[in-house]
N, C-alpha and C. Protein backbone atom coordinates (compact mmCIF):
# COMPACT_ATOMS: atom_id res chain seq x y z
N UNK A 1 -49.95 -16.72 -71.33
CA UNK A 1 -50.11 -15.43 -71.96
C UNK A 1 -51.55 -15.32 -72.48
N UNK A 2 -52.14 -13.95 -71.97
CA UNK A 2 -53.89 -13.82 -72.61
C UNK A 2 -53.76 -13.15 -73.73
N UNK A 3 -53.90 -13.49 -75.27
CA UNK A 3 -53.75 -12.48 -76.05
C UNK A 3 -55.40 -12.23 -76.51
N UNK A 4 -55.54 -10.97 -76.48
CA UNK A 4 -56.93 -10.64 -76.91
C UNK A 4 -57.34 -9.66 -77.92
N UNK A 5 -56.19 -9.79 -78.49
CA UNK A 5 -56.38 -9.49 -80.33
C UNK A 5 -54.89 -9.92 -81.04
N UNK A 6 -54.78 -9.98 -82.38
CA UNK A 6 -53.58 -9.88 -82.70
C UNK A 6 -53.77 -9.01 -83.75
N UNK A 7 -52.68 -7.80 -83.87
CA UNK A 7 -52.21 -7.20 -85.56
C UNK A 7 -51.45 -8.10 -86.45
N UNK A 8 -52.26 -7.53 -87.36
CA UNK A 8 -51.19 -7.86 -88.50
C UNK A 8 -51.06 -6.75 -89.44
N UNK A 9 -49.61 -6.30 -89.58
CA UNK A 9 -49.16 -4.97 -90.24
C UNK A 9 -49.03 -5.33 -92.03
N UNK A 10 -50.39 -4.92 -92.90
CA UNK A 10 -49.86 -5.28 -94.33
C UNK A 10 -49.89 -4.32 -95.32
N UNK A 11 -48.57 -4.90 -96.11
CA UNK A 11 -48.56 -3.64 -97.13
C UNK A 11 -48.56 -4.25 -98.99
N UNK A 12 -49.10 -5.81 -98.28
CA UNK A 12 -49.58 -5.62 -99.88
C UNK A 12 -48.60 -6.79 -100.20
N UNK A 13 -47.20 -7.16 -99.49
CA UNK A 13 -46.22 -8.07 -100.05
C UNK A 13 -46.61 -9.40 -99.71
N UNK A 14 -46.19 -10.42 -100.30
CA UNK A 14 -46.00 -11.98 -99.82
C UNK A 14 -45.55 -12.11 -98.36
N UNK A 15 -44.70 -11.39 -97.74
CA UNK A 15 -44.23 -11.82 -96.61
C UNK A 15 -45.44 -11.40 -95.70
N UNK A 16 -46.17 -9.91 -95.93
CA UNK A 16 -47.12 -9.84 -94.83
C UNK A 16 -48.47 -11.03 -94.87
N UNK A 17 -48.59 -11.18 -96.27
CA UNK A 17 -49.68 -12.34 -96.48
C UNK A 17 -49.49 -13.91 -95.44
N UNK A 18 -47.76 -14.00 -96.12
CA UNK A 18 -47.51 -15.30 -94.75
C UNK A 18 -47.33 -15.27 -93.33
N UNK A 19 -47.91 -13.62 -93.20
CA UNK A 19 -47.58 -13.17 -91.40
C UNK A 19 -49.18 -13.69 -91.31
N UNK A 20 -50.24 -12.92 -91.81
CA UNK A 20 -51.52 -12.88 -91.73
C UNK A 20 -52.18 -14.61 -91.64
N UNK A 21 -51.66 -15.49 -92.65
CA UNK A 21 -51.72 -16.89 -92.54
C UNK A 21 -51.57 -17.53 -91.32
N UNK A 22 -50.65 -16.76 -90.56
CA UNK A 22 -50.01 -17.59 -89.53
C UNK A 22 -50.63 -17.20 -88.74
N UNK A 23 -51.10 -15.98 -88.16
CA UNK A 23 -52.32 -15.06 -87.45
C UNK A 23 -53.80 -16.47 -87.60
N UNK A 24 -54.06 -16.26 -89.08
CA UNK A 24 -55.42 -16.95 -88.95
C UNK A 24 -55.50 -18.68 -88.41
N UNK A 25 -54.31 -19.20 -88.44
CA UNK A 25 -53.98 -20.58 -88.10
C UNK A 25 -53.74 -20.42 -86.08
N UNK A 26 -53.40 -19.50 -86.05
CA UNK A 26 -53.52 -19.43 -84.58
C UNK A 26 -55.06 -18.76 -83.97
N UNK A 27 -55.65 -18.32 -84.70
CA UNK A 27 -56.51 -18.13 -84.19
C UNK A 27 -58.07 -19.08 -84.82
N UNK A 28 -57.95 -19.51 -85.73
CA UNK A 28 -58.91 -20.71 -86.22
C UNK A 28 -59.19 -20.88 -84.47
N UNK A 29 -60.88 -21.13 -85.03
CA UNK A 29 -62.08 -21.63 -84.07
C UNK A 29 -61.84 -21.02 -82.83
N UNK A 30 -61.22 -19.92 -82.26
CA UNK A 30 -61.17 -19.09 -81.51
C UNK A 30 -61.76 -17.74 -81.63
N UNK A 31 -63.15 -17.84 -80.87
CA UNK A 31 -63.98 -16.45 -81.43
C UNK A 31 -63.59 -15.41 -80.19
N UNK A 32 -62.52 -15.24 -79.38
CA UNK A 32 -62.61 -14.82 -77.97
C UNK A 32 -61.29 -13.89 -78.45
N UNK A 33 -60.64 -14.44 -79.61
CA UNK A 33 -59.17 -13.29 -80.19
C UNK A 33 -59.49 -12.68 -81.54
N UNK A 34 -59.88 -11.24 -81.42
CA UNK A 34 -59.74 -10.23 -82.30
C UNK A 34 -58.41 -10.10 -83.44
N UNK A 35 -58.99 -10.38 -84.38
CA UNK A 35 -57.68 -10.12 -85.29
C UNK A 35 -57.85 -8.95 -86.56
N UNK A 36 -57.04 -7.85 -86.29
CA UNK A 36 -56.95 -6.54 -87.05
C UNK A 36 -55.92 -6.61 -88.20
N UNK A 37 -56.17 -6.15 -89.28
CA UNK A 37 -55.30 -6.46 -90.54
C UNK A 37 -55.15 -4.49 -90.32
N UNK A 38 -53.86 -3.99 -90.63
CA UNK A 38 -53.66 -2.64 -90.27
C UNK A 38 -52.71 -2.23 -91.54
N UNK A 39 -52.96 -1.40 -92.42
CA UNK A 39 -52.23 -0.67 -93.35
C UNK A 39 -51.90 0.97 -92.89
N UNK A 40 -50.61 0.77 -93.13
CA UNK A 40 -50.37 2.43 -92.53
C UNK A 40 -49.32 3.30 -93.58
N UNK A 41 -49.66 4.20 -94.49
CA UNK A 41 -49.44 4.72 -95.43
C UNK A 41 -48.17 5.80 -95.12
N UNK A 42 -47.51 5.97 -95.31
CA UNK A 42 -46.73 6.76 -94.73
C UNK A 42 -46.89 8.29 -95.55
N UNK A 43 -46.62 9.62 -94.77
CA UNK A 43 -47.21 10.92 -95.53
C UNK A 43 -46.39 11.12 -96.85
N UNK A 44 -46.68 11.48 -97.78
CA UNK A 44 -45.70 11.51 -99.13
C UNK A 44 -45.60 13.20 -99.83
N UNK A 45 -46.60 13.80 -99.00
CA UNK A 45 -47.44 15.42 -99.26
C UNK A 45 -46.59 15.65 -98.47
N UNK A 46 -45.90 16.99 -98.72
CA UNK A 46 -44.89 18.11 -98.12
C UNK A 46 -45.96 19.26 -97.49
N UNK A 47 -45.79 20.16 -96.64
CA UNK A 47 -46.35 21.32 -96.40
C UNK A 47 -46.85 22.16 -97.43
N UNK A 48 -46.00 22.33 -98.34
CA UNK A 48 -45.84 23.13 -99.43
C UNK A 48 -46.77 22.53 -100.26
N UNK A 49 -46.20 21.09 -100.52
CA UNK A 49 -47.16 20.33 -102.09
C UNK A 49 -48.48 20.81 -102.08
N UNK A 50 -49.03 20.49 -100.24
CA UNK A 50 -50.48 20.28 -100.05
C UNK A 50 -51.26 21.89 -100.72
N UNK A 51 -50.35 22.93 -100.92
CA UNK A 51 -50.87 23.98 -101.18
C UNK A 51 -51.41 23.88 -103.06
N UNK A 52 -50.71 22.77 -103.56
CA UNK A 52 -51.11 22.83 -104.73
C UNK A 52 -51.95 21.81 -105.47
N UNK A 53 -52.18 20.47 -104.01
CA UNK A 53 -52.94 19.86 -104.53
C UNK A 53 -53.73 19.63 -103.26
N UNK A 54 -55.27 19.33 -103.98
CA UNK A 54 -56.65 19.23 -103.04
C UNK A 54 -56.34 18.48 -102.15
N UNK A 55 -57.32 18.94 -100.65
CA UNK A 55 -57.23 17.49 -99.93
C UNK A 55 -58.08 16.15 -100.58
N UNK A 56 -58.90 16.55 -101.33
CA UNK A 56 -59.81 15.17 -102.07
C UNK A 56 -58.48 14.33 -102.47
N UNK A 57 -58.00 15.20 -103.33
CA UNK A 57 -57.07 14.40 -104.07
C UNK A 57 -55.90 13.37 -103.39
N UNK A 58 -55.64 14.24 -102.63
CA UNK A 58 -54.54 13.43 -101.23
C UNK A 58 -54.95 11.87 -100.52
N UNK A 59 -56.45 12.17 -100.19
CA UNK A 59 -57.28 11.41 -99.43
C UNK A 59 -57.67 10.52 -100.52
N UNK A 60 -57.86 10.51 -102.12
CA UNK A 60 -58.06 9.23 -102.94
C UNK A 60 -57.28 8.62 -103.04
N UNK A 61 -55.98 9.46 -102.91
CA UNK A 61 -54.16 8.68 -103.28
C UNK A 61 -54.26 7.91 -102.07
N UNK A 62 -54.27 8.30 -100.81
CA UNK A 62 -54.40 7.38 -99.65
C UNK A 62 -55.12 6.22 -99.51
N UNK A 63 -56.67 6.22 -99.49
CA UNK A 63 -57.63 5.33 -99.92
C UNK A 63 -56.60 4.22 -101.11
N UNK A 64 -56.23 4.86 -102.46
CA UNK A 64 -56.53 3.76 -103.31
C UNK A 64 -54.98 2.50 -102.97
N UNK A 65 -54.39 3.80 -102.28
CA UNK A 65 -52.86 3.34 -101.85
C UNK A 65 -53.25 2.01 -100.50
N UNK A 66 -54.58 2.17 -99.54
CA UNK A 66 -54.55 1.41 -98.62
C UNK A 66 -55.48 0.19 -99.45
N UNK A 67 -55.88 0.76 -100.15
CA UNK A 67 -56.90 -0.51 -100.62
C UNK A 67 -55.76 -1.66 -101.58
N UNK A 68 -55.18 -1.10 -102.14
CA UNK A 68 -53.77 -2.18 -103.37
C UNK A 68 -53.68 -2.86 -101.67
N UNK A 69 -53.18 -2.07 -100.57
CA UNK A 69 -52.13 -3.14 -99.73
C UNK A 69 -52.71 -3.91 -99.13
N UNK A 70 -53.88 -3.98 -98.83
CA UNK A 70 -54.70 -4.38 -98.16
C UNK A 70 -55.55 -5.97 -99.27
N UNK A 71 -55.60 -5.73 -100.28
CA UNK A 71 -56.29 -6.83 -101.27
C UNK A 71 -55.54 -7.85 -100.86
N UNK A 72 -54.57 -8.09 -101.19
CA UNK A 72 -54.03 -9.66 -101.04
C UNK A 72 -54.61 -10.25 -99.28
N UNK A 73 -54.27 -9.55 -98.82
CA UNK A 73 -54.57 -9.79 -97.49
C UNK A 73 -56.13 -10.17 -97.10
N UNK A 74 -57.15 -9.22 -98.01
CA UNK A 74 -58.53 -9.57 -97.66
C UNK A 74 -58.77 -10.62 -98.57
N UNK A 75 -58.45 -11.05 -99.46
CA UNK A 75 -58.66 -12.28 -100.21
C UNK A 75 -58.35 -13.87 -99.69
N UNK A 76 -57.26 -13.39 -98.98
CA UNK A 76 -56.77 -14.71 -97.77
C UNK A 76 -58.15 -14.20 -96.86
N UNK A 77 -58.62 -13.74 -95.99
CA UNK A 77 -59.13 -13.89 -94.86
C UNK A 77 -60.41 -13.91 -95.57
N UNK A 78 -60.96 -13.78 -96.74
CA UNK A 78 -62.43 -13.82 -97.27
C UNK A 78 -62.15 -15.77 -97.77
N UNK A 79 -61.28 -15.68 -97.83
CA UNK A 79 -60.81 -17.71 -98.54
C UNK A 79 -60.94 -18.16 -97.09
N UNK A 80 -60.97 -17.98 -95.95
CA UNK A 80 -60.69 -18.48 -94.77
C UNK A 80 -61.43 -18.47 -94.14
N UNK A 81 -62.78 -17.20 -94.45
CA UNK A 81 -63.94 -17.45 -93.55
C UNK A 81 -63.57 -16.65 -91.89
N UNK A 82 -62.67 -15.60 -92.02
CA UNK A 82 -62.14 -15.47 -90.47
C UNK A 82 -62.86 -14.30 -89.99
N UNK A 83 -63.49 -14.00 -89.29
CA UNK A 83 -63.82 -12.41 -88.71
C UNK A 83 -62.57 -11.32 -88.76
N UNK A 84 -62.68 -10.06 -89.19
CA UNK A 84 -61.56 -9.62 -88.79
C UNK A 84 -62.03 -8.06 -89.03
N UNK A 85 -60.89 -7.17 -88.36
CA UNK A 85 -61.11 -5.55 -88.91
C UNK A 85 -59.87 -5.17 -89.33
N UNK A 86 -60.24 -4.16 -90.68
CA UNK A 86 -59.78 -3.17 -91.30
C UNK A 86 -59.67 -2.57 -90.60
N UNK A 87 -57.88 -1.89 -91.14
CA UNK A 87 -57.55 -0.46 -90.91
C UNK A 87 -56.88 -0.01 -91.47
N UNK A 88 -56.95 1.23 -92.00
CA UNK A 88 -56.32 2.33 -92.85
C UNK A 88 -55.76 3.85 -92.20
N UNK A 89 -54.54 3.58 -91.77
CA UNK A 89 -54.29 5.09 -91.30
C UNK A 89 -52.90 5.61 -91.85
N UNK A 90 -52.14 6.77 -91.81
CA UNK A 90 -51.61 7.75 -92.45
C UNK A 90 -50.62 8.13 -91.20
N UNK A 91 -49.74 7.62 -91.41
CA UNK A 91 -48.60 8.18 -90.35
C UNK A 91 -47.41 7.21 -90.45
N UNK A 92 -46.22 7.93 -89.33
CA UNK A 92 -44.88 7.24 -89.70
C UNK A 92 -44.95 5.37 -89.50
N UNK A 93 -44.80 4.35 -90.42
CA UNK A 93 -44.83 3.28 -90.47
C UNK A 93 -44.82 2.20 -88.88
N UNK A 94 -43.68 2.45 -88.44
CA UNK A 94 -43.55 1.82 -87.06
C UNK A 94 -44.09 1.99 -85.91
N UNK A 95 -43.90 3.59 -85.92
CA UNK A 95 -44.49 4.09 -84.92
C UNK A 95 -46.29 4.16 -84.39
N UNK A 96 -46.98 3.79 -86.01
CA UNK A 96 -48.31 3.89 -86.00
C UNK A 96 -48.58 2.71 -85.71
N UNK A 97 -47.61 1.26 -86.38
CA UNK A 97 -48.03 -0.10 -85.53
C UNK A 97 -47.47 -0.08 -84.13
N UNK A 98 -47.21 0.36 -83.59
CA UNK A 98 -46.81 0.51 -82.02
C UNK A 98 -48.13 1.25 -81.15
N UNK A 99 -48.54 2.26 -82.03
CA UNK A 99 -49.49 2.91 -81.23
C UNK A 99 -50.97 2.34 -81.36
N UNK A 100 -51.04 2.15 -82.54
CA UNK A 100 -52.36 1.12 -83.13
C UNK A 100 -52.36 -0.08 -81.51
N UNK A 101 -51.50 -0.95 -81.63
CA UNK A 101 -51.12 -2.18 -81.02
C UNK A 101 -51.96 -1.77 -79.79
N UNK A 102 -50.96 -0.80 -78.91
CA UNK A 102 -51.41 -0.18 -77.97
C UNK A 102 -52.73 0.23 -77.57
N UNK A 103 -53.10 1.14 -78.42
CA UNK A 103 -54.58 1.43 -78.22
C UNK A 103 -55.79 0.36 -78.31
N UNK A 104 -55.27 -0.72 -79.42
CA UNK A 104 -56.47 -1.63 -79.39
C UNK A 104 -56.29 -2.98 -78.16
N UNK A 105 -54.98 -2.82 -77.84
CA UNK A 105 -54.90 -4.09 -76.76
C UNK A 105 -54.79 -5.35 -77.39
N UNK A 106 -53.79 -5.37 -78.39
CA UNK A 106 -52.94 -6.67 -78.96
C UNK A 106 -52.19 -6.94 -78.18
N UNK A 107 -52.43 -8.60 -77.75
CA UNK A 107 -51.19 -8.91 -77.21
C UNK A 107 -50.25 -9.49 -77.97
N UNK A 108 -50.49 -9.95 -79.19
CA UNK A 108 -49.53 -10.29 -80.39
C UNK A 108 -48.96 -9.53 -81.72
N UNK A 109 -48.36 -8.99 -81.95
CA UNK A 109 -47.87 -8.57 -83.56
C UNK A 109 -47.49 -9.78 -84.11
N UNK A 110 -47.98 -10.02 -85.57
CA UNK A 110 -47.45 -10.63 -86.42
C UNK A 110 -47.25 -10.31 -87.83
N UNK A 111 -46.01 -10.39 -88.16
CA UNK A 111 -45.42 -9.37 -89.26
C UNK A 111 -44.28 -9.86 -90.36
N UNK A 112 -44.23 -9.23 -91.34
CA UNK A 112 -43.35 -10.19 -92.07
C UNK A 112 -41.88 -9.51 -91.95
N UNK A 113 -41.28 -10.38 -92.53
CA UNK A 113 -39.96 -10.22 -92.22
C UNK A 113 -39.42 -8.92 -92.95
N UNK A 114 -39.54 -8.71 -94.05
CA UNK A 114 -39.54 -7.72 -95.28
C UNK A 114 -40.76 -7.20 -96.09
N UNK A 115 -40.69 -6.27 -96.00
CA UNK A 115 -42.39 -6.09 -96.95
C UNK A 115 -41.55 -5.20 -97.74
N UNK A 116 -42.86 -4.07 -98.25
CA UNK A 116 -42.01 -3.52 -100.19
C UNK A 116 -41.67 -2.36 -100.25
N UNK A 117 -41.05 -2.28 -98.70
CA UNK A 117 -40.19 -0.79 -98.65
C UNK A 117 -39.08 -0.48 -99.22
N UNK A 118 -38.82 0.05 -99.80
CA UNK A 118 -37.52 0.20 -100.47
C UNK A 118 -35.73 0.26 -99.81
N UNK A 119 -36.42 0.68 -98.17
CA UNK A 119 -35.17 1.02 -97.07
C UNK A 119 -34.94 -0.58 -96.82
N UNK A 120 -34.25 -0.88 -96.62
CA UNK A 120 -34.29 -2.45 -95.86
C UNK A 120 -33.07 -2.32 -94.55
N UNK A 121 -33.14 -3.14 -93.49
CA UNK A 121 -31.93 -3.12 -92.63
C UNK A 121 -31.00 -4.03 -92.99
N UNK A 122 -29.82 -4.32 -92.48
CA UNK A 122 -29.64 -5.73 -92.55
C UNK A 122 -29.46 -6.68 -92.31
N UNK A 123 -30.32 -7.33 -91.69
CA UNK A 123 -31.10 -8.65 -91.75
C UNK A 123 -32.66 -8.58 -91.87
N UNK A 124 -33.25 -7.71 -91.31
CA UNK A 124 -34.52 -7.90 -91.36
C UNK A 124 -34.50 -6.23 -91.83
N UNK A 125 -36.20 -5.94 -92.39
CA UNK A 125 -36.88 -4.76 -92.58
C UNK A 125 -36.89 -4.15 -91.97
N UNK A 126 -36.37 -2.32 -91.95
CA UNK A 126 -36.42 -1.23 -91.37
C UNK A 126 -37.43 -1.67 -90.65
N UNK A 127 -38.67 -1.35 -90.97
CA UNK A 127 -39.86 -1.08 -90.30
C UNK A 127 -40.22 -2.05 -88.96
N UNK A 128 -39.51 -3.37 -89.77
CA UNK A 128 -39.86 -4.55 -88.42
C UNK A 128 -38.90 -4.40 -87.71
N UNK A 129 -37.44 -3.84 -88.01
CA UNK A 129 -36.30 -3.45 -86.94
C UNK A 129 -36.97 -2.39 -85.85
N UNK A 130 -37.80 -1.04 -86.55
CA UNK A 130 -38.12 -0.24 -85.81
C UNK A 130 -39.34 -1.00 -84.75
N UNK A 131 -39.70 -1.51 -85.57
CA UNK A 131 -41.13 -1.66 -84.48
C UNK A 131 -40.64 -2.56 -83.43
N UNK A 132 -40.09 -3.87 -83.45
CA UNK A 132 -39.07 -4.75 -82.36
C UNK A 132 -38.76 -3.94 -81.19
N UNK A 133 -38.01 -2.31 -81.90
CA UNK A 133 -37.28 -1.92 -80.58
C UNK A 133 -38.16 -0.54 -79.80
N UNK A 134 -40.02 -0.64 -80.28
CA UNK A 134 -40.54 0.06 -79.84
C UNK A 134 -41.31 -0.56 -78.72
N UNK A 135 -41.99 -2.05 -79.16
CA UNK A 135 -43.47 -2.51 -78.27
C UNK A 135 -42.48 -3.48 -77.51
N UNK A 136 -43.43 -3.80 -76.27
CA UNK A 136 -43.23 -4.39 -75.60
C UNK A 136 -44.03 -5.64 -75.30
N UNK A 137 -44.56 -5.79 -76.52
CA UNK A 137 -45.52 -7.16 -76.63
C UNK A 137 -44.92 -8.58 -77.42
N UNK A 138 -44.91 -9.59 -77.58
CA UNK A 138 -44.44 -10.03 -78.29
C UNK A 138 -45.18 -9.59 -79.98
N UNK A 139 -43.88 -10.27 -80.55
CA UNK A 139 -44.00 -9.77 -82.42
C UNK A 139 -43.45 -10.93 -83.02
N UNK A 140 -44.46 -11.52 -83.98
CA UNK A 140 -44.22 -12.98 -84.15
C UNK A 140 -43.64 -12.76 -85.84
N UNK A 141 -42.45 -12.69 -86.23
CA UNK A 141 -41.70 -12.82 -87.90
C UNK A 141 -41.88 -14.01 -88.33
N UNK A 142 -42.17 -13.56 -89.49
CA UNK A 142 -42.46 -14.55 -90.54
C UNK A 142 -41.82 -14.21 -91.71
N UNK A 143 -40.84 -15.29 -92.06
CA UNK A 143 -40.21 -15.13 -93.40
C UNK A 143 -40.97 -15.65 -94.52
């Protein structure tokens, strides 16, 4: 298998931190695999709301919302010394790590088992249930 990037989907919890760990241990001293840390905010603004509040305002809630999920995660990969890219985007949870994946040419997801959604399935996380039965790449869980 050629993998020539891997995601890692984080929202800030322990479990995505021990997905991201496991990402940087597979890719240690390998400068030839791209590894993307990806936060994806889901919309919380109604049609309506947006009429009563600014887009500035929307777009700081977003920002400060990707930056909380994203810290734990850049603090591991700044302790580790690893190359990597940020991402911050705004759309439905699963579906945006499916399309992300896609567009950048991951051949790996690695993801935690549960992160700090409030929906859960049961056994594993909505979000990692959804995304499982979207890509067709492998998706490496981490409890």
């Amino acid at each position: 298998m050629n993998i020539n990037a891997i995601l890692v989907p984080v929202d800030g919890s322990a479990a995505s931190v021990r997905a991201l760990e496991f990402a940087i241990a597979a890719i240690k001293g390998r400068s030839d695999i791209a590894l993307h840390i990806l936060t994806v905010q889901a919309p919380v603004i109604s049609g309506n709301a947006q009429r009563f509040i600014s887009a500035d305002i929307i777009a700081d809630y977003y920002h400060d919302e990707g930056t909380q999920a994203l810290k734990p995660a850049k603090a591991v990969l700044e302790k580790a010394g690893v190359p990597y890219q940020e991402h911050r985007v705004i759309g439905s949870i699963a579906e945006t790590i499916h399309q992300f994946a896609k567009a950048n040419d991951c051949g790996l997801i690695a993801m935690g088992t549960r992160g700090l959604g409030s929906v859960a399935g049961l056994f594993l996380g909505s979000v990692t249930t959804k995304v499982l039965s979207l890509v067709d790449i492998p998706v490496t869980l981490v409890k």
